[in-house]
Protein backbone atom coordinates (compact mmCIF):
# COMPACT_ATOMS: atom_id res chain seq x y z
CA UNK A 1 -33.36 -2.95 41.19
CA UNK A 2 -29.65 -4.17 40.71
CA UNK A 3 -28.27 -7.54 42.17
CA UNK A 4 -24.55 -7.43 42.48
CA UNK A 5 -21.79 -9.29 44.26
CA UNK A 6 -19.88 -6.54 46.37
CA UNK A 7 -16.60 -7.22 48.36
CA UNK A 8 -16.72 -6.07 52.05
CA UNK A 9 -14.39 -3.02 52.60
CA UNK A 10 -14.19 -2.95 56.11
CA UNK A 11 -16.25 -4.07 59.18
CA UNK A 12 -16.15 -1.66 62.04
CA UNK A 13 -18.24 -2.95 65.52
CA UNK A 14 -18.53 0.28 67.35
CA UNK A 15 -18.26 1.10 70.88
CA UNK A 16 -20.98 -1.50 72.07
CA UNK A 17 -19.99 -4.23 69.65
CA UNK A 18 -23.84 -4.82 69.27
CA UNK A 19 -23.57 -2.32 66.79
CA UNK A 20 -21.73 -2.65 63.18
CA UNK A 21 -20.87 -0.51 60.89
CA UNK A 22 -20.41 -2.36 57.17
CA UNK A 23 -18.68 -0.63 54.38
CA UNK A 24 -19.40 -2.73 51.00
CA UNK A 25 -17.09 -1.70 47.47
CA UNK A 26 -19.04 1.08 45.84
CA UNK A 27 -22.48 1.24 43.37
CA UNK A 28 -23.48 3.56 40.78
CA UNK A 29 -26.73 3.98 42.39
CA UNK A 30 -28.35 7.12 43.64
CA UNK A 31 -30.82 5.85 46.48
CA UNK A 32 -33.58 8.02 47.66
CA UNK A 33 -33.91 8.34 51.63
CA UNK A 34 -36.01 5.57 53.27
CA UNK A 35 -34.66 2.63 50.34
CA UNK A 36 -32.84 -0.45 51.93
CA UNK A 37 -31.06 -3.22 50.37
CA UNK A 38 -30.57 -7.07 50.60
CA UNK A 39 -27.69 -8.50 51.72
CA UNK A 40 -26.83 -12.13 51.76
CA UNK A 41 -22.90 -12.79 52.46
CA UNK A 42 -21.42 -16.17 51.08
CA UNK A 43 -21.02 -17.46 54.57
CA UNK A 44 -24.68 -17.61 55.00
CA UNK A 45 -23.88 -21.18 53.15
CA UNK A 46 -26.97 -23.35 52.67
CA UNK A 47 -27.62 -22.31 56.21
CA UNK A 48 -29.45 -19.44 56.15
CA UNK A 49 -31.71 -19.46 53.01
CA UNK A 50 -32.69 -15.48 52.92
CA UNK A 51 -30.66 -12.26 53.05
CA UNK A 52 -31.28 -9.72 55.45
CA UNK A 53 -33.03 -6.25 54.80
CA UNK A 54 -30.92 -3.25 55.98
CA UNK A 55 -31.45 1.18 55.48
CA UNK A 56 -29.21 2.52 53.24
CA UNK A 57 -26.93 4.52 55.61
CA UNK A 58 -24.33 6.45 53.14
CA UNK A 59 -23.95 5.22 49.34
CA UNK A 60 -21.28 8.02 47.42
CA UNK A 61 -17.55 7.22 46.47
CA UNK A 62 -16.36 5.71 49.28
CA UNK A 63 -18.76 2.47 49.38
CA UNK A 64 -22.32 1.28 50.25
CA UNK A 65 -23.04 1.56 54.03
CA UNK A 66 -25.13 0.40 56.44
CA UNK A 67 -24.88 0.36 60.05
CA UNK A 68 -27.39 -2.78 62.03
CA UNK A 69 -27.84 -3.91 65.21
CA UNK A 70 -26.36 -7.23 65.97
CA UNK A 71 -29.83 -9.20 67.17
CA UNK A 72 -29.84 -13.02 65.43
CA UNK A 73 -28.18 -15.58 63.36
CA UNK A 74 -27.79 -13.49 60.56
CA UNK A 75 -26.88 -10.20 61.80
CA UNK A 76 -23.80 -12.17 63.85
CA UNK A 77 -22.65 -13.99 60.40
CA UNK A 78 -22.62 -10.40 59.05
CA UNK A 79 -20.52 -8.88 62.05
CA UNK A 80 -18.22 -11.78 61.64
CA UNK A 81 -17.26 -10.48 57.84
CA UNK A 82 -13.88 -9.59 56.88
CA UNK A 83 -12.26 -7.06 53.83
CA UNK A 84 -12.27 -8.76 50.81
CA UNK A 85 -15.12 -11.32 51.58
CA UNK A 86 -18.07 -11.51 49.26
CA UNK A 87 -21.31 -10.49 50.00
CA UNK A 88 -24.86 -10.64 47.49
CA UNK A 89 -26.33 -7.26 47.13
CA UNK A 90 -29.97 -6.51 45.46
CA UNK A 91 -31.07 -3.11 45.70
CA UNK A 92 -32.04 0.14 46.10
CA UNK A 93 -35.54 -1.28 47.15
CA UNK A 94 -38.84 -0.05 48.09
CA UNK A 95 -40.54 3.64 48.54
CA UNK A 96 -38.11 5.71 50.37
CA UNK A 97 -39.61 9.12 52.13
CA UNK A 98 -41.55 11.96 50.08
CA UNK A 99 -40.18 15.32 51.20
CA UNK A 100 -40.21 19.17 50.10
CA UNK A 101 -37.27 21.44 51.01
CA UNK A 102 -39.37 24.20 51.95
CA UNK A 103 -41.17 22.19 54.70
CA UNK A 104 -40.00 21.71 58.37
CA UNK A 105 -39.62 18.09 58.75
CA UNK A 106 -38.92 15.99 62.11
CA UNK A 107 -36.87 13.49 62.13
CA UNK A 108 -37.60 10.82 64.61
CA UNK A 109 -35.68 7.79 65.08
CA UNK A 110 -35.73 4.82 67.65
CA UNK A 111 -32.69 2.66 68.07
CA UNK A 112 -30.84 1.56 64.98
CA UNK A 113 -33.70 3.07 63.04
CA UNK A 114 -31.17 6.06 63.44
CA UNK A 115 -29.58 4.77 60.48
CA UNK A 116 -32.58 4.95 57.91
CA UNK A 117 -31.91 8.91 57.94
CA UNK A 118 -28.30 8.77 57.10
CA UNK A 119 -29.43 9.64 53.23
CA UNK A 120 -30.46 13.25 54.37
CA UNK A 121 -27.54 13.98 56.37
CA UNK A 122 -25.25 13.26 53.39
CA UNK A 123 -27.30 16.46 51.71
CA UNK A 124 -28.46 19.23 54.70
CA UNK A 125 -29.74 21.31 51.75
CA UNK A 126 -32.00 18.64 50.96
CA UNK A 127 -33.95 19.81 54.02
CA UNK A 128 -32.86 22.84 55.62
CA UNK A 129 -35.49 22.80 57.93
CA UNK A 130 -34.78 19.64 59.19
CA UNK A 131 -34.35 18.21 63.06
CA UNK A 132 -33.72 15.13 64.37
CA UNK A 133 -34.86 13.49 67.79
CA UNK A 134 -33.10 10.50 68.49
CA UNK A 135 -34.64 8.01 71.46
CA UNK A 136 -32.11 5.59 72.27
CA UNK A 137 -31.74 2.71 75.08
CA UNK A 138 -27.75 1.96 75.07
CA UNK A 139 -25.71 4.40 75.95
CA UNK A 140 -25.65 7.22 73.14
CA UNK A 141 -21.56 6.60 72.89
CA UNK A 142 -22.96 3.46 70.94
CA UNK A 143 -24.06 5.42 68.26
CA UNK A 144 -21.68 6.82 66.49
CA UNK A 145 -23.35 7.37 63.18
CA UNK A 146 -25.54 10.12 65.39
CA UNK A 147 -22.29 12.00 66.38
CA UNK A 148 -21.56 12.18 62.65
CA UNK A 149 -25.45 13.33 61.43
CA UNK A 150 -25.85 15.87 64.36
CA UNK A 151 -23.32 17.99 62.90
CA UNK A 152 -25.28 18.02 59.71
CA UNK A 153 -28.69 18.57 61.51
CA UNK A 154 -29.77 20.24 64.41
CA UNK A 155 -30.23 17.28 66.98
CA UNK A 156 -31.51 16.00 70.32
CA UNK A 157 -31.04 12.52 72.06
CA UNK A 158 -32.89 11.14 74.65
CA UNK A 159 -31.93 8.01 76.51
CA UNK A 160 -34.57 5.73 77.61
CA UNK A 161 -33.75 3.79 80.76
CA UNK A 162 -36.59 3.05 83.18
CA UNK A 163 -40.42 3.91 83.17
CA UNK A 164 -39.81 7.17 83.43
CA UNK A 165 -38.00 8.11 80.40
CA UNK A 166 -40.07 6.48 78.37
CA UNK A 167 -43.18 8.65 79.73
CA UNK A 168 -40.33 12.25 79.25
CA UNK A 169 -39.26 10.57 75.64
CA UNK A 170 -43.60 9.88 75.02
CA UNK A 171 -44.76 13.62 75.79
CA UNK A 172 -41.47 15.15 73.85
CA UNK A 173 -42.81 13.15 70.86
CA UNK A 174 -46.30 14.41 71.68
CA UNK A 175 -45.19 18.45 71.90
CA UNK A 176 -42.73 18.23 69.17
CA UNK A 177 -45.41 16.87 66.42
CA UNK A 178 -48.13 19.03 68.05
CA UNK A 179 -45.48 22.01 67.83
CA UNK A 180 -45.01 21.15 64.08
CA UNK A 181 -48.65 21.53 62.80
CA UNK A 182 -50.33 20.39 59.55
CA UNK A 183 -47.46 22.63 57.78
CA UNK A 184 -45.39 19.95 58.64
CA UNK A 185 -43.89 16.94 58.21
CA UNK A 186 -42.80 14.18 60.73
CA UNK A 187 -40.57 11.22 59.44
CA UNK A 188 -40.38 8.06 61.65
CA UNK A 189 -37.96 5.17 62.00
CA UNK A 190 -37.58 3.13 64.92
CA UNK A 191 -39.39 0.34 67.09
CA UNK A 192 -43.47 -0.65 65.94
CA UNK A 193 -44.53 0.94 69.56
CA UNK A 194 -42.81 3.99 68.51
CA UNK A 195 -43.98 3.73 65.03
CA UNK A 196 -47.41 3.52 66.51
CA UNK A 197 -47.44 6.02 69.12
CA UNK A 198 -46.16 8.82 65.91
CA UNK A 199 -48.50 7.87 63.81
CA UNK A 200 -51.50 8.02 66.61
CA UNK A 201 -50.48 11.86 67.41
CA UNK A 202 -49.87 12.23 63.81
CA UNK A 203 -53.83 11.48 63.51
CA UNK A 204 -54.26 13.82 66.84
CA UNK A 205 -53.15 16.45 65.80
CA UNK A 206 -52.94 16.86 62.30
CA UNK A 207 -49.68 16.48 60.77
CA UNK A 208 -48.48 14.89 57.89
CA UNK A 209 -46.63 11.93 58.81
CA UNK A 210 -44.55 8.92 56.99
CA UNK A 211 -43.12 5.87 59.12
CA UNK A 212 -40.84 3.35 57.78
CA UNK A 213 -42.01 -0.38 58.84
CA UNK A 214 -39.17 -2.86 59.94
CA UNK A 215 -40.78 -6.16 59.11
CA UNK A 216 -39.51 -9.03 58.74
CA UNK A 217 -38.57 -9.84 55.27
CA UNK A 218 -37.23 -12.71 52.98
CA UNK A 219 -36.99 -11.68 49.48
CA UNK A 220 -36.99 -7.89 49.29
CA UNK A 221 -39.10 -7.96 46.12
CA UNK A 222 -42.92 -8.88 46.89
CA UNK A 223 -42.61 -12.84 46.08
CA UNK A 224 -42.16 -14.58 49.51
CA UNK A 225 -45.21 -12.42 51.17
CA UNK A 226 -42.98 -12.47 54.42
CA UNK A 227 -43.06 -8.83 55.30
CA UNK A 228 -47.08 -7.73 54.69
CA UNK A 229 -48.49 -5.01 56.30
CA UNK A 230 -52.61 -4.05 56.50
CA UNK A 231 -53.75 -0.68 54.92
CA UNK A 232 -56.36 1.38 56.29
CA UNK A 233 -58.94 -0.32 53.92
CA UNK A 234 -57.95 -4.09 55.38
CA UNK A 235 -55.87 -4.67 51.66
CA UNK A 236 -52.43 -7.24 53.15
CA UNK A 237 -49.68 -5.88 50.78
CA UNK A 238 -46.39 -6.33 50.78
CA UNK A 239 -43.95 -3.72 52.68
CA UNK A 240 -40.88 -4.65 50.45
CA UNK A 241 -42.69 -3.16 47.07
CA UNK A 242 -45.14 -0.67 48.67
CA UNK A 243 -43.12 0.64 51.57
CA UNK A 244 -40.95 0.58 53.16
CA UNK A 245 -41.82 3.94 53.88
CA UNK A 246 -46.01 4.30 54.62
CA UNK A 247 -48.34 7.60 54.93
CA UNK A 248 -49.37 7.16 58.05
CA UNK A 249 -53.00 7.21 57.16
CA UNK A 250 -52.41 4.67 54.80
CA UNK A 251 -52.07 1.66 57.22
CA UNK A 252 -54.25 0.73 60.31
CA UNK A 253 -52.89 0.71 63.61
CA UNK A 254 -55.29 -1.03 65.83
């Protein structure tokens, strides 16, 4: 884990300006898919005491990237950067995703969870079995970052409106992991009733499945116990240092 002060490179609110695309000066580091990092501008002040946790969304040449979803105090004090100001960075953090190129893998993402799969578009060889479902409540235009990864991997979006879609958006999940099979290998990101739902037909039907958790954290490194998760054997541990990124038998989902 490295803690560095980055300068912000550019600040880019997309189409809905609920969602922001940050481009911080570039790291040396070579994340794996699934890690996030802290990030606590200066003009957090004495205001807001933690940083925020966000997926690593691109990190090459051109600068450490992550895309969020404007929802809070923080997130807004982020969007309101500009080039040049300073911004805290610890990271890469946590247990990013296990994968095998050889093995057809599903990408499914809710929402800004899009972003936690930005890693493996960067590298299609990494998986070239991969595909990616993307379940989405704003209009897809919003998204941009899924224009750019679904010409990198094969890709489907489906908006979720009313009732309705949710149920069409519910039993695509179900037939695509079903379709899979215990050969295969589901990867989740998104809302905790998505994550819930994929890792319950995970358990149906017998396919390997990993979901990445978006709790709440502080620290990003185990020590302000803001961010725990229980494991299938009742253990509380902390996502920060043991996930992100879970086996989906590993935690309980009652």
């Amino acid at each position: 884990m490295n803690t560095t002060q980055l300068t912000v490179q550019a600040v880019t609110p997309g189409p809905d300006p609920s969602i922001v695309d940050l481009t911080l000066a570039p790291v040396p580091w070579k994340p794996k898919p699934g890690q996030f990092v802290m990030l606590r501008p200066a003009n957090f002040g004495q205001e807001l005491t933690w940083g925020r946790p966000f997926s690593i969304y691109r990190c090459d040449e051109a600068g450490l990237r992550v895309v969020f979803q404007v929802i809070g105090r923080g997130t807004e004090r982020l969007a309101a950067l500009r080039p040049g100001d300073a911004v805290t960075v610890w990271g890469p953090l946590g247990r990013g995703f296990s994968t095998k190129p050889e093995t057809p893998t599903l990408f499914l993402a809710g929402g800004i969870g899009l972003a936690a799969f930005g890693l493996f578009a960067e590298d299609p060889f990494r998986l070239p079995q991969a595909q990616l479902l993307f379940g989405h409540r704003l209009p897809l235009t919003a998204y941009p970052i899924y224009h750019e990864m679904a010409q990198r991997i094969p890709s489907e979006a489906m908006r979720q409106t009313s009732g309705a879609d949710i149920e069409a958006f519910s039993e695509e999940l179900s037939r695509r992991i079903k379709a899979l099979g215990p050969q295969g290998l589901v990867l989740c990101c998104g809302p905790t009733p998505m994550l819930r739902a994929v890792a319950r037909l995970c358990l149906e039907h017998g396919v390997p499945g990993q979901v990445s958790l978006e709790n709440r954290m502080g620290c990003g490194v185990g020590a302000c116990l803001g961010c725990v998760a229980t494991t299938a054997s009742g253990e509380r541990v902390q996502t920060c240092v043991h996930g992100p990124v879970f086996d989906v038998r590993a935690l309980t989902w009652d």
